[in-house]
C-alpha atoms as a PDB file:
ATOM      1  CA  UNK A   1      98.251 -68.902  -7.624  1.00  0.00           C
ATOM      2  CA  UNK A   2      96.605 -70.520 -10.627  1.00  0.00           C
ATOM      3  CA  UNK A   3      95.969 -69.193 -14.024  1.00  0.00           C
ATOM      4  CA  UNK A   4      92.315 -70.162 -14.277  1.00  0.00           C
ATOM      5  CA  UNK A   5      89.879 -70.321 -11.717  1.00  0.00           C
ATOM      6  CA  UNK A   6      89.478 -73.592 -10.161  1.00  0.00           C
ATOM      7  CA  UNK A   7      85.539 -74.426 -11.415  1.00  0.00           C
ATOM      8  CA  UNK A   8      87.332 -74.576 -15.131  1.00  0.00           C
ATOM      9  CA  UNK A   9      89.370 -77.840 -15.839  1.00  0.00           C
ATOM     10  CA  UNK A  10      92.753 -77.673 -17.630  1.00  0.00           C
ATOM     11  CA  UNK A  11      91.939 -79.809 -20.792  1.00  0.00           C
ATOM     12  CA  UNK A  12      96.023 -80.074 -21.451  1.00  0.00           C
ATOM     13  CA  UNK A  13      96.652 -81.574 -18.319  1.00  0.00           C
ATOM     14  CA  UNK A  14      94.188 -84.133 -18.524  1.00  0.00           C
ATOM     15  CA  UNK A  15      95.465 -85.212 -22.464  1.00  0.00           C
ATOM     16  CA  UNK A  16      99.145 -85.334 -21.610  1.00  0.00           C
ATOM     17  CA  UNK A  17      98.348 -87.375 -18.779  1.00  0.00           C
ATOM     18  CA  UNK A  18      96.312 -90.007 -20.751  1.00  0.00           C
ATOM     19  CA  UNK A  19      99.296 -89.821 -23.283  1.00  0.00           C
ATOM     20  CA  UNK A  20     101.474 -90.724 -20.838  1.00  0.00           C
ATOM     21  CA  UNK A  21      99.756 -93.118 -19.662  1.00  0.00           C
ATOM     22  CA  UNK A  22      99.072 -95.117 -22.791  1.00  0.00           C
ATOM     23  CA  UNK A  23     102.559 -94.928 -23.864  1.00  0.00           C
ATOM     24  CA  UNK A  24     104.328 -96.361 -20.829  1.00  0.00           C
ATOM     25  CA  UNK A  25     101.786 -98.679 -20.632  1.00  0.00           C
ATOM     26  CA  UNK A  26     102.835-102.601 -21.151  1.00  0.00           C
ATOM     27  CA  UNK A  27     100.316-103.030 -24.226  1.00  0.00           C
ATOM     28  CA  UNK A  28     101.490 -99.729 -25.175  1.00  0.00           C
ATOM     29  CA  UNK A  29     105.276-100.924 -25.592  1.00  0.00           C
ATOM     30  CA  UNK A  30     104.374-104.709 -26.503  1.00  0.00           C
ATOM     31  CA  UNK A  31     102.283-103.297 -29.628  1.00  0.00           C
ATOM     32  CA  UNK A  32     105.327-100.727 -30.468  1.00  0.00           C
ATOM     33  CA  UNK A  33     107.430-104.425 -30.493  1.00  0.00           C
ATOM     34  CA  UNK A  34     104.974-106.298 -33.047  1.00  0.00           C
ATOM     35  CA  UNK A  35     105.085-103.205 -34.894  1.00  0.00           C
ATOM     36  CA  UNK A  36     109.198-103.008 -35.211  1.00  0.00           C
ATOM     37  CA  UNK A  37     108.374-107.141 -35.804  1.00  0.00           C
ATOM     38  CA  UNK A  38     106.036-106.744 -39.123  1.00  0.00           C
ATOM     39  CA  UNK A  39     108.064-103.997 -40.325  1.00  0.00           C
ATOM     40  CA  UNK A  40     111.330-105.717 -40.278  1.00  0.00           C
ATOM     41  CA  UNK A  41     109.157-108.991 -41.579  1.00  0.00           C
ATOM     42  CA  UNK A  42     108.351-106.878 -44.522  1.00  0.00           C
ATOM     43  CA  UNK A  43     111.556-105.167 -45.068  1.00  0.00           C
ATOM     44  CA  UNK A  44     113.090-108.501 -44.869  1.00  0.00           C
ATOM     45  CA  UNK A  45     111.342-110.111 -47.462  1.00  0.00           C
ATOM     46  CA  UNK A  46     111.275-107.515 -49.942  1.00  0.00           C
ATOM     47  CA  UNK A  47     114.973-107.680 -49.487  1.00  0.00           C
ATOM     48  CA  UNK A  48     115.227-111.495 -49.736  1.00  0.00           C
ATOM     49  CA  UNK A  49     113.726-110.857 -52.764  1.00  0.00           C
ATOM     50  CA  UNK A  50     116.705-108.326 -54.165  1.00  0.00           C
ATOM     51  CA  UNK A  51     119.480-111.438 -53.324  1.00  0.00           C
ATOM     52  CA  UNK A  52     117.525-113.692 -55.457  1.00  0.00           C
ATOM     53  CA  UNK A  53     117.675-111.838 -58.341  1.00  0.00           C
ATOM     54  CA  UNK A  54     121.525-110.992 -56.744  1.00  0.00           C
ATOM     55  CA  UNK A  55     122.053-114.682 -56.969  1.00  0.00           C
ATOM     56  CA  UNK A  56     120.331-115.350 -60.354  1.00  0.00           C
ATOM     57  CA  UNK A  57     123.214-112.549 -61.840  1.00  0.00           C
ATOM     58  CA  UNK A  58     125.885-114.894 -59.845  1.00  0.00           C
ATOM     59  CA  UNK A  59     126.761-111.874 -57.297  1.00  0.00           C
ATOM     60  CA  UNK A  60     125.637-113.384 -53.921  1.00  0.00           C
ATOM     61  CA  UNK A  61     124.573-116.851 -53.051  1.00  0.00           C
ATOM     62  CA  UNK A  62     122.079-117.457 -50.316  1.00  0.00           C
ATOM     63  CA  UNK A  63     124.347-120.218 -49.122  1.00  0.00           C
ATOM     64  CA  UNK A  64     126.211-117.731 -47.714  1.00  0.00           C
ATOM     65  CA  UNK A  65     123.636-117.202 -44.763  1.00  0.00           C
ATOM     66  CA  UNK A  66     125.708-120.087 -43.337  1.00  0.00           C
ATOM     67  CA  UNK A  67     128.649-118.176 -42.251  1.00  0.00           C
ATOM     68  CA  UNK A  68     125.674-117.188 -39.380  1.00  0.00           C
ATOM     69  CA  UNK A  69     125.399-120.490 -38.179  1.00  0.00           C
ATOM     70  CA  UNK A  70     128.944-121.318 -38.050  1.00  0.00           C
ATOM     71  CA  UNK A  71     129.604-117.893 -35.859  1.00  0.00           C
ATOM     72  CA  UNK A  72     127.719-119.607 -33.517  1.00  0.00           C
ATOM     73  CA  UNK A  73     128.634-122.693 -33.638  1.00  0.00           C
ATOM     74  CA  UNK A  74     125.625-124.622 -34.964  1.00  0.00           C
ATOM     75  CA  UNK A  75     127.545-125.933 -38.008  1.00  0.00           C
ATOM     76  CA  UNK A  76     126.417-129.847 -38.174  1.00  0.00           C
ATOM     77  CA  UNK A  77     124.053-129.836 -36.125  1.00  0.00           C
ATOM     78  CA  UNK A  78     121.303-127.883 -38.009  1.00  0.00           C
ATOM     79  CA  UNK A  79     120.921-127.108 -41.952  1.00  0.00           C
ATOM     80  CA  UNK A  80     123.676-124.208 -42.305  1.00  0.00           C
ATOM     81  CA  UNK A  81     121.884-122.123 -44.427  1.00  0.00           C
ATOM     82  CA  UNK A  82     118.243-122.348 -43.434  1.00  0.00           C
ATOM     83  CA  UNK A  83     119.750-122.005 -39.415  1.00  0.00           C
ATOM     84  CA  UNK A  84     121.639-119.051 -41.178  1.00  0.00           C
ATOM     85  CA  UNK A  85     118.767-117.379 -42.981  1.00  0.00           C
ATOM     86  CA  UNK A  86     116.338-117.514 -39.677  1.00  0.00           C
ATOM     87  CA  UNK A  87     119.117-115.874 -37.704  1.00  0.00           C
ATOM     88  CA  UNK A  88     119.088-113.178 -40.165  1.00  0.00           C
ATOM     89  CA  UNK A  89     115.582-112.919 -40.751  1.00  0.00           C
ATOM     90  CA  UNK A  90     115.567-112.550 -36.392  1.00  0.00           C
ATOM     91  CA  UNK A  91     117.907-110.270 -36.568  1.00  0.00           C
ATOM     92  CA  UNK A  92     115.822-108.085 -39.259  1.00  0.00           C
ATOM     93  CA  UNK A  93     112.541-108.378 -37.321  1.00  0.00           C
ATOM     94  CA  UNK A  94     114.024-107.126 -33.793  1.00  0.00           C
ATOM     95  CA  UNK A  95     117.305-105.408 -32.576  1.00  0.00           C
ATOM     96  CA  UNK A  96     117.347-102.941 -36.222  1.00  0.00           C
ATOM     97  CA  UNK A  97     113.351-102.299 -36.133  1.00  0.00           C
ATOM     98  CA  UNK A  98     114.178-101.492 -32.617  1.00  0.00           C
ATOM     99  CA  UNK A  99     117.488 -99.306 -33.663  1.00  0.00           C
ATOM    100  CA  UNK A 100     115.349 -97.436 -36.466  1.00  0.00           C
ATOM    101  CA  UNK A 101     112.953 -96.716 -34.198  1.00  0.00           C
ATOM    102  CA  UNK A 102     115.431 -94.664 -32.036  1.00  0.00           C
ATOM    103  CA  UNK A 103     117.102 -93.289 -34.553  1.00  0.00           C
ATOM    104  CA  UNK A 104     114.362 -92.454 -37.000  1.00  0.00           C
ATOM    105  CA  UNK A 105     113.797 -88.479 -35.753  1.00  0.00           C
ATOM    106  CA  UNK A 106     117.694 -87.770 -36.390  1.00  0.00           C
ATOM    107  CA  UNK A 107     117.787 -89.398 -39.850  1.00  0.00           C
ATOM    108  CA  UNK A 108     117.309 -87.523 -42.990  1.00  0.00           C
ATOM    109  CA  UNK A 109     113.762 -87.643 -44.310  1.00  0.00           C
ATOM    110  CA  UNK A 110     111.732 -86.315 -41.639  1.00  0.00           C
ATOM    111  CA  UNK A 111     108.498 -86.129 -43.859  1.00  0.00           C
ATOM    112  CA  UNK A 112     108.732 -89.686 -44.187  1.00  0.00           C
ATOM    113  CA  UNK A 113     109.531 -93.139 -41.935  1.00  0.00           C
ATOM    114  CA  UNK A 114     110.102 -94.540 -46.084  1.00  0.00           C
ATOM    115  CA  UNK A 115     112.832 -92.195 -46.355  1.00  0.00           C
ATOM    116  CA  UNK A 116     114.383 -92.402 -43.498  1.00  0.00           C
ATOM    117  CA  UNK A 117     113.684 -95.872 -43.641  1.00  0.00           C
ATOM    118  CA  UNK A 118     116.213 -96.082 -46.902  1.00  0.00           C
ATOM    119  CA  UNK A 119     118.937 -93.983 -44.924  1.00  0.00           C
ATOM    120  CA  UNK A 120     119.033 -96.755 -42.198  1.00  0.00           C
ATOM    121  CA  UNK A 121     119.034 -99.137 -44.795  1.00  0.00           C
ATOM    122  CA  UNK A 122     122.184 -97.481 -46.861  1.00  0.00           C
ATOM    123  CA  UNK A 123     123.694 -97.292 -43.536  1.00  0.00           C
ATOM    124  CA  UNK A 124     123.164-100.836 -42.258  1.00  0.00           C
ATOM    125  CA  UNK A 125     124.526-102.163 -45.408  1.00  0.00           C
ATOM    126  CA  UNK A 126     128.224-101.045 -44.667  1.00  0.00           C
ATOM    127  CA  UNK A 127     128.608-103.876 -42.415  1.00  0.00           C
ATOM    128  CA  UNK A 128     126.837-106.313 -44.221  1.00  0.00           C
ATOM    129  CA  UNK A 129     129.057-105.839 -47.480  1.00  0.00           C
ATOM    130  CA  UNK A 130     132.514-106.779 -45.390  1.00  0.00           C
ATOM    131  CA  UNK A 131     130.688-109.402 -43.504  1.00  0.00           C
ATOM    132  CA  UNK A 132     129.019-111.444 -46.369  1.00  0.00           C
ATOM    133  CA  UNK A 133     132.011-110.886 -49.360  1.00  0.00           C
ATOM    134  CA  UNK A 134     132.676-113.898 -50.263  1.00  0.00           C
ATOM    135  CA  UNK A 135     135.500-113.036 -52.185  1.00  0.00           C
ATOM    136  CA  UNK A 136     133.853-111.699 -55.648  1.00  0.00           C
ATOM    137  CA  UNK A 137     135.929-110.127 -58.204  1.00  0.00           C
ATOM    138  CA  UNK A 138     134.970-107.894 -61.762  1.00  0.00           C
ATOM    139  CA  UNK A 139     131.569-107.381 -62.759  1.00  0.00           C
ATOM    140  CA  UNK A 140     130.556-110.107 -59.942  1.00  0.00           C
ATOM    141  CA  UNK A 141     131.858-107.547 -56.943  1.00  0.00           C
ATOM    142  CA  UNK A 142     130.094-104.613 -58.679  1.00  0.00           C
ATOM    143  CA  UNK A 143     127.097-106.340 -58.759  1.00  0.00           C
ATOM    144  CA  UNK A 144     127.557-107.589 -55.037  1.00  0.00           C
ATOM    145  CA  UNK A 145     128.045-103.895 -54.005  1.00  0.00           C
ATOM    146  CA  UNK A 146     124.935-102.553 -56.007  1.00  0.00           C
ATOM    147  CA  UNK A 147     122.377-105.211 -55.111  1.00  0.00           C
ATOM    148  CA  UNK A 148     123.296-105.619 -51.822  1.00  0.00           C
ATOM    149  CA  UNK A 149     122.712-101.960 -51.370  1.00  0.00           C
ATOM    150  CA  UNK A 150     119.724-102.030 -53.009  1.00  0.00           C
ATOM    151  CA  UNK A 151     118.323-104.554 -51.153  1.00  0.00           C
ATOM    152  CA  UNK A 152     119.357-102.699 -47.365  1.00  0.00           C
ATOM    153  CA  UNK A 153     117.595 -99.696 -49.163  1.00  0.00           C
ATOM    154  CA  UNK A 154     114.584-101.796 -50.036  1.00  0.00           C
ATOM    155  CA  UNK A 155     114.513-103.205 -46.542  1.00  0.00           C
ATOM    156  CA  UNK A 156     114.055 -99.820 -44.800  1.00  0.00           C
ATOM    157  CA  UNK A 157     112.086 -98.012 -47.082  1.00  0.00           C
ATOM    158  CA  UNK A 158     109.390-101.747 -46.287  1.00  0.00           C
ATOM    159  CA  UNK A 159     110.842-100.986 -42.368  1.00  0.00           C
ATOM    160  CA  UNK A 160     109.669 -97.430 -42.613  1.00  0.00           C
ATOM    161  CA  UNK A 161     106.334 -97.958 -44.609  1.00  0.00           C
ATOM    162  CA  UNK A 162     105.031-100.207 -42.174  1.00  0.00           C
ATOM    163  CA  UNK A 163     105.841 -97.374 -39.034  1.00  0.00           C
ATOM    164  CA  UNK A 164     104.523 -95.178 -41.049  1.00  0.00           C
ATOM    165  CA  UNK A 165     101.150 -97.095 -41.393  1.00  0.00           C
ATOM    166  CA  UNK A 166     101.079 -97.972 -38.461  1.00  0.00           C
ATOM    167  CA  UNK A 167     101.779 -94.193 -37.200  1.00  0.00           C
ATOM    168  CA  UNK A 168      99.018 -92.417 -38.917  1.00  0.00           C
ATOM    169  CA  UNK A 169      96.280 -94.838 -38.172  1.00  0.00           C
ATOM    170  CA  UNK A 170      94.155 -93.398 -35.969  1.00  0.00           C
ATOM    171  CA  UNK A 171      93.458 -95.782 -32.707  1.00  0.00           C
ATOM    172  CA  UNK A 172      97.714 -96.679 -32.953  1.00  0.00           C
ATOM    173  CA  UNK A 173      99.920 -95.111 -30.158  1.00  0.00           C
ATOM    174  CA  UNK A 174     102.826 -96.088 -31.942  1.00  0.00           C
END
């Protein structure tokens, strides 16, 4: 037996359904992807911007996006570096948009994608500090560890500004 009488319609059934609906939809999921895309486009070059000024102190050269395209075994066959750079610049606009976007409700800074945005950055950049030392010593390695950092936090908090944006417009279903 029902709860309401059945001339009256149910007004949460009908909104969960359309919810539904629109989020398991193919547009629904393909405009979730472009937005993981332009945020890790953004976060990306607000970081590239961080290892320039990394480079200009001497603590990380962008020459050393080549070790990318000699772990796959492009080396010779296309420039290292710029091969190397688009790798990580693919790598930055898909599979971590795509991670943060999984992991974003169990990450510190609920009140904000920014925030959480800078946790996944912090975290990302554990890996990226053993895989890109180039052997830096002193002040140099110092430098390498801060900016480096800096720049992974830079890159989510642009990551997480542009779900965020995205988020509280209101015709998005992100």
């Amino acid at each position: 037996m029902s709860d309401t009488p059945p001339s009256i319609e149910d007004p949460m059934a009908e909104e969960s359904v359309t919810d539904t609906e629109e989020f398991d939809s193919l547009v629904g999921i393909v405009a979730d992807g472009v937005v993981g895309a332009a945020g890790g486009l953004v976060g990306t070059a607000m970081m590239t911007v961080v290892f320039l000024i990394a480079q200009s102190l001497g603590a990380f050269s962008l020459t050393d996006f080549a070790i990318l395209t000699e772990l796959v075994g492009l080396t010779g066959y296309v420039p290292e570096v710029l091969f190397g750079f688009f790798i990580f610049l693919g790598g930055g606009m898909f599979p971590w948009p795509l991670l943060f976007a999984s992991l974003k409700a169990y990450l510190p800074g609920q009140s904000s994608d920014a925030i959480s945005g800078a946790f996944f950055g912090a975290a990302m950049w554990t890996g990226f500090v053993l895989a890109f030392y180039t052997g830096q010593t002193g002040v140099e390695l110092v430098l390498y560890a801060v900016l480096t950092l800096l720049a992974h936090v830079v890159y989510g908090v642009g990551l997480g500004m542009v779900f965020e944006y995205f988020a509280s417009r209101p015709d998005s279903i992100v």
